[in-house]
C-alpha atoms as a PDB file:
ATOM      1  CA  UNK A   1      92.451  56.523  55.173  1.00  0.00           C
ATOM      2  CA  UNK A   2      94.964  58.573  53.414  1.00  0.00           C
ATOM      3  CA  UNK A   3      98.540  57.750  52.754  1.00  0.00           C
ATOM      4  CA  UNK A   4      99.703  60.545  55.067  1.00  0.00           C
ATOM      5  CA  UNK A   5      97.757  59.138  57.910  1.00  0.00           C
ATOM      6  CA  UNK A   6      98.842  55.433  57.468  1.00  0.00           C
ATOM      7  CA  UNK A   7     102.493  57.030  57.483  1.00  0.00           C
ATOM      8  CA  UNK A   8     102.285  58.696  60.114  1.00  0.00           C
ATOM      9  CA  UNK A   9     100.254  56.118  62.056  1.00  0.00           C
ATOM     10  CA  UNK A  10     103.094  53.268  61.365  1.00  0.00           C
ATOM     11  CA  UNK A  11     105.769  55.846  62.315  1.00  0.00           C
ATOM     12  CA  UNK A  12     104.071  55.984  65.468  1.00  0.00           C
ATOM     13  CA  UNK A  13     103.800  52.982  66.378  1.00  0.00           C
ATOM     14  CA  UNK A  14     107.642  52.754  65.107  1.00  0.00           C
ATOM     15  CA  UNK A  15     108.462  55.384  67.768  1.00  0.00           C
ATOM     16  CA  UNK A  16     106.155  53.534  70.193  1.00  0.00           C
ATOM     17  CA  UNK A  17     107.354  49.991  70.477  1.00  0.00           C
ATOM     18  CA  UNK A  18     111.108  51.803  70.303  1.00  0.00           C
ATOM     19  CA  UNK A  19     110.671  53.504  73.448  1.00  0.00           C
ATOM     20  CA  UNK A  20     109.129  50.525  75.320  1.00  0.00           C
ATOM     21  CA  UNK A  21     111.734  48.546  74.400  1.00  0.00           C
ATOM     22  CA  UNK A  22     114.378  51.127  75.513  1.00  0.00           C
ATOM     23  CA  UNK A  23     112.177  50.728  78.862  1.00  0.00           C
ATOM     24  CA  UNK A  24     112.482  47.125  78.659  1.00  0.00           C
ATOM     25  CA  UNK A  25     116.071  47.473  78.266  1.00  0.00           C
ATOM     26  CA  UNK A  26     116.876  50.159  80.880  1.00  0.00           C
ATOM     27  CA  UNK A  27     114.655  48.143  83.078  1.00  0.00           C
ATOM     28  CA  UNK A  28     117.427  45.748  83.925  1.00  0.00           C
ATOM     29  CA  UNK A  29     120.122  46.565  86.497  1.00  0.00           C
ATOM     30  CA  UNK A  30     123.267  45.560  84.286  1.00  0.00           C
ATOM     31  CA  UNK A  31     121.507  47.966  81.100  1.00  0.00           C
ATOM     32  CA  UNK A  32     121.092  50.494  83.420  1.00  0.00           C
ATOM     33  CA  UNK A  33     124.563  50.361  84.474  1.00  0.00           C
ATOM     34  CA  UNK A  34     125.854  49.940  81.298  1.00  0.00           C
ATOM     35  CA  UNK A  35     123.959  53.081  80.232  1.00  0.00           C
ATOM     36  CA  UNK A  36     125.073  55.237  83.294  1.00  0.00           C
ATOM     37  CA  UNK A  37     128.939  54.163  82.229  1.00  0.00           C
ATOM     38  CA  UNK A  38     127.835  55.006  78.754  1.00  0.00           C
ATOM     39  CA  UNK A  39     126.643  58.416  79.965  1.00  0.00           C
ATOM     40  CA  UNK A  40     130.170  58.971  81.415  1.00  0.00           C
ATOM     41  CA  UNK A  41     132.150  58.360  79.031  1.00  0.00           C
ATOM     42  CA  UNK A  42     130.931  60.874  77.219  1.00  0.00           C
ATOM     43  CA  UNK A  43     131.086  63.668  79.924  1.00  0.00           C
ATOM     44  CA  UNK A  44     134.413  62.402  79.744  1.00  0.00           C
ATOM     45  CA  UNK A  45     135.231  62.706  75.943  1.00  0.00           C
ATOM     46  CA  UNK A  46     132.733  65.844  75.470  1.00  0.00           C
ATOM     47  CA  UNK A  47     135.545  67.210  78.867  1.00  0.00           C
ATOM     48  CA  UNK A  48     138.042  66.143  77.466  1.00  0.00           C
ATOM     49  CA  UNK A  49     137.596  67.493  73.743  1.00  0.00           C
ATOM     50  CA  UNK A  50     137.331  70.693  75.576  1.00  0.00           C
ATOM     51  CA  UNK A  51     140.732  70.531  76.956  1.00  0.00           C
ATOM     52  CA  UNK A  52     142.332  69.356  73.773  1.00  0.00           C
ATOM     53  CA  UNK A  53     140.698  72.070  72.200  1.00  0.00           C
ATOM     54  CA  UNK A  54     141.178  75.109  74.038  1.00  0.00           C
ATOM     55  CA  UNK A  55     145.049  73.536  74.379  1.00  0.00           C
ATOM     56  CA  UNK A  56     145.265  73.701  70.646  1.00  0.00           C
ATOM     57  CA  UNK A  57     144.008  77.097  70.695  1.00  0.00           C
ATOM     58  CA  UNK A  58     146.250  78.266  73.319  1.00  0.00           C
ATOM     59  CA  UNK A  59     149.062  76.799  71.419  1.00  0.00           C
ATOM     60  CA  UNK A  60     147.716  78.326  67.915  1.00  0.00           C
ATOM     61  CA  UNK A  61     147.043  81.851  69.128  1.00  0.00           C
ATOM     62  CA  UNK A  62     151.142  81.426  70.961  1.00  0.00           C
ATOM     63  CA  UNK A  63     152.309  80.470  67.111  1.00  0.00           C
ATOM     64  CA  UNK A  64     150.719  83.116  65.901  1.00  0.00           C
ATOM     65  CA  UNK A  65     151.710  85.791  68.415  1.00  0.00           C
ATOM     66  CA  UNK A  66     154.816  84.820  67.762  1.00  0.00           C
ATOM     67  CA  UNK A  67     154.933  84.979  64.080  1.00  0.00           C
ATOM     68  CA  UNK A  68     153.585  88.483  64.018  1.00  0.00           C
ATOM     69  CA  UNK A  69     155.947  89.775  66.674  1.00  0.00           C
ATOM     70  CA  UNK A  70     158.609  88.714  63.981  1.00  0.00           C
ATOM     71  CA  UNK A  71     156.787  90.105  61.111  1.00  0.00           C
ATOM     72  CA  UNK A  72     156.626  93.271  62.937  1.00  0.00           C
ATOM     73  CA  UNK A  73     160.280  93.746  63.606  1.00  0.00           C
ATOM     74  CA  UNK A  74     161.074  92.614  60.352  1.00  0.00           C
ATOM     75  CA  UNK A  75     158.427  95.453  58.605  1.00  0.00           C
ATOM     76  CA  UNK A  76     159.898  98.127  61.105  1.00  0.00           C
ATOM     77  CA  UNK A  77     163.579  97.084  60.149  1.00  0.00           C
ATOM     78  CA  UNK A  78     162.573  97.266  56.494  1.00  0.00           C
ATOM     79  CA  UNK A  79     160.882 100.473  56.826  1.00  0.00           C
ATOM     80  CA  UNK A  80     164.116 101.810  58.728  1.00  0.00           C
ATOM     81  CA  UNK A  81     165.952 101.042  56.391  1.00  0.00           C
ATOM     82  CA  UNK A  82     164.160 102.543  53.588  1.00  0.00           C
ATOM     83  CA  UNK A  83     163.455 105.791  55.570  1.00  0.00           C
ATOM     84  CA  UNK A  84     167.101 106.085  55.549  1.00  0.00           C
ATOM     85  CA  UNK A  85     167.732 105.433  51.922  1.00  0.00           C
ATOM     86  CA  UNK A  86     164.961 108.288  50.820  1.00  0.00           C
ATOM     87  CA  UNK A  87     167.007 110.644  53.951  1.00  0.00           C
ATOM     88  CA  UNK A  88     170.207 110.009  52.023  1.00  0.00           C
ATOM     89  CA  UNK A  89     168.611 110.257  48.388  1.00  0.00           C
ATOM     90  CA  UNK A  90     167.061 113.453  49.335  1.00  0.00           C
ATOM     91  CA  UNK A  91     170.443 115.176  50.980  1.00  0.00           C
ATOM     92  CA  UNK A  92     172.220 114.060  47.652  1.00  0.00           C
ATOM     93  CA  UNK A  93     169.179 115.988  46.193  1.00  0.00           C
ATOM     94  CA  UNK A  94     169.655 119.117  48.302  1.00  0.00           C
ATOM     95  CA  UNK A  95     172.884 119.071  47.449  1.00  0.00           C
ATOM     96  CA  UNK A  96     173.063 118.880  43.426  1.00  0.00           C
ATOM     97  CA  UNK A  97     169.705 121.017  42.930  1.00  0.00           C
ATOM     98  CA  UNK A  98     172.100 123.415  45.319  1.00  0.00           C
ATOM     99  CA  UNK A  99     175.408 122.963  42.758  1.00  0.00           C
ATOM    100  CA  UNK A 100     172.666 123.617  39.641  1.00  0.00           C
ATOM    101  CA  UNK A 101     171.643 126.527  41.555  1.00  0.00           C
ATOM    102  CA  UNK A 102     175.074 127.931  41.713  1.00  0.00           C
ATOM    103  CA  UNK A 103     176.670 126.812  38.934  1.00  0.00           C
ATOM    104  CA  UNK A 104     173.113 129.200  37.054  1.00  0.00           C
ATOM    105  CA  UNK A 105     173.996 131.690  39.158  1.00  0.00           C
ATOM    106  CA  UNK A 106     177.703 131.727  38.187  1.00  0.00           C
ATOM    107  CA  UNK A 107     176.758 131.685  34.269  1.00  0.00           C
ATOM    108  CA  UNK A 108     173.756 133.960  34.517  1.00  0.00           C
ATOM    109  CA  UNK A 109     175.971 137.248  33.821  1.00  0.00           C
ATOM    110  CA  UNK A 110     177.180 135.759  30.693  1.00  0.00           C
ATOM    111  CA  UNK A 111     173.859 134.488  30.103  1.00  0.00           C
ATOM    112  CA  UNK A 112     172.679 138.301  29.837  1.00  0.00           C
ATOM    113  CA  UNK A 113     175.341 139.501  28.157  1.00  0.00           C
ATOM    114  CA  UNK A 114     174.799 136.766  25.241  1.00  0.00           C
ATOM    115  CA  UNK A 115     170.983 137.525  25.206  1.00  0.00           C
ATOM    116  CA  UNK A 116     171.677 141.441  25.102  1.00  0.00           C
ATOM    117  CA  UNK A 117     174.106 141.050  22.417  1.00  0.00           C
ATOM    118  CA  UNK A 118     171.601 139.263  20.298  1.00  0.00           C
ATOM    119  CA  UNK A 119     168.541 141.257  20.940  1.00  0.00           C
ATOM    120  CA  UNK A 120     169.884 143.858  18.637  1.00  0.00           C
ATOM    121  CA  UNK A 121     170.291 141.592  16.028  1.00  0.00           C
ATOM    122  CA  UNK A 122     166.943 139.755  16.505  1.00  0.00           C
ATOM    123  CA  UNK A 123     165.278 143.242  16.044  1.00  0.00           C
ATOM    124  CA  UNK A 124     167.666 144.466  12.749  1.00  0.00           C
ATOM    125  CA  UNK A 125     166.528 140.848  11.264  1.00  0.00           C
ATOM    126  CA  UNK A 126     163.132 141.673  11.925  1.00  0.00           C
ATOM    127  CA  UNK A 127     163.309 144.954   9.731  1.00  0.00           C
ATOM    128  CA  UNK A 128     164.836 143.367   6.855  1.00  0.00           C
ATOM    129  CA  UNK A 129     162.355 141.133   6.983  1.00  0.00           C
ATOM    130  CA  UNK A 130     159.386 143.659   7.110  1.00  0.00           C
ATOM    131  CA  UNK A 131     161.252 145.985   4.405  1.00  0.00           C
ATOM    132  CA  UNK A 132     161.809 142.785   2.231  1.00  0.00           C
ATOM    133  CA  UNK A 133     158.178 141.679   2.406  1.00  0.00           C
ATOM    134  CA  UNK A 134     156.955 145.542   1.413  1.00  0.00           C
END
């Protein structure tokens, strides 16, 4: 015989003489008490890891409710307040871009008057210039 099959024949025979003995055992009144209260017990823990669980869920998802409800208010306050600082930037925008809109207004007459005044002389400049170069 192959090693496989001498394996596998031993395991057998292993797994064999375990299960008669757990017959054997059982067989007994006091082991099969003793395995019934075994049995129960661990209903009872596997019922009552359950309930300690799904407690310390309950009391996990309550933290973390919580903790986001305050996170909230504290983002909306924050964004409040920000909204309001970019309102009261901008109207102090508006309002100087409106002076510097009057104050160009105000100065644009003299603005002309300086520009007209120079044109001339821009242009007789230019003809010395040309007849100079000729």
């Amino acid at each position: 015989m192959k090693r496989a099959q001498v394996a596998a024949l031993v395991a057998g025979a292993a797994l064999g003489l375990a299960g008669v003995a757990a017959i054997v055992v059982l067989s007994r009144e006091e082991s099969r008490a003793a395995a019934l209260k075994l049995a129960k017990q661990s209903v009872d823990l596997g019922t009552k890891s359950t309930r300690i669980a799904s407690d310390w869920a309950a009391q996990n998802t309550k933290v973390a409710s919580d903790w986001a409800a305050q996170n909230t208010k504290v983002a909306s306050d924050w964004a409040s307040q920000q909204s309001k600082v970019a309102s009261d930037w901008a109207a102090q925008a508006r309002k100087v871009s409106a002076q510097v809109a009057r104050q160009a207004q105000a100065q644009a007459p003299r603005a002309v008057e300086t520009l007209n005044s120079l044109v001339p002389r821009l242009g007789a400049g230019k003809k010395d210039a040309v007849s100079a170069e000729a």
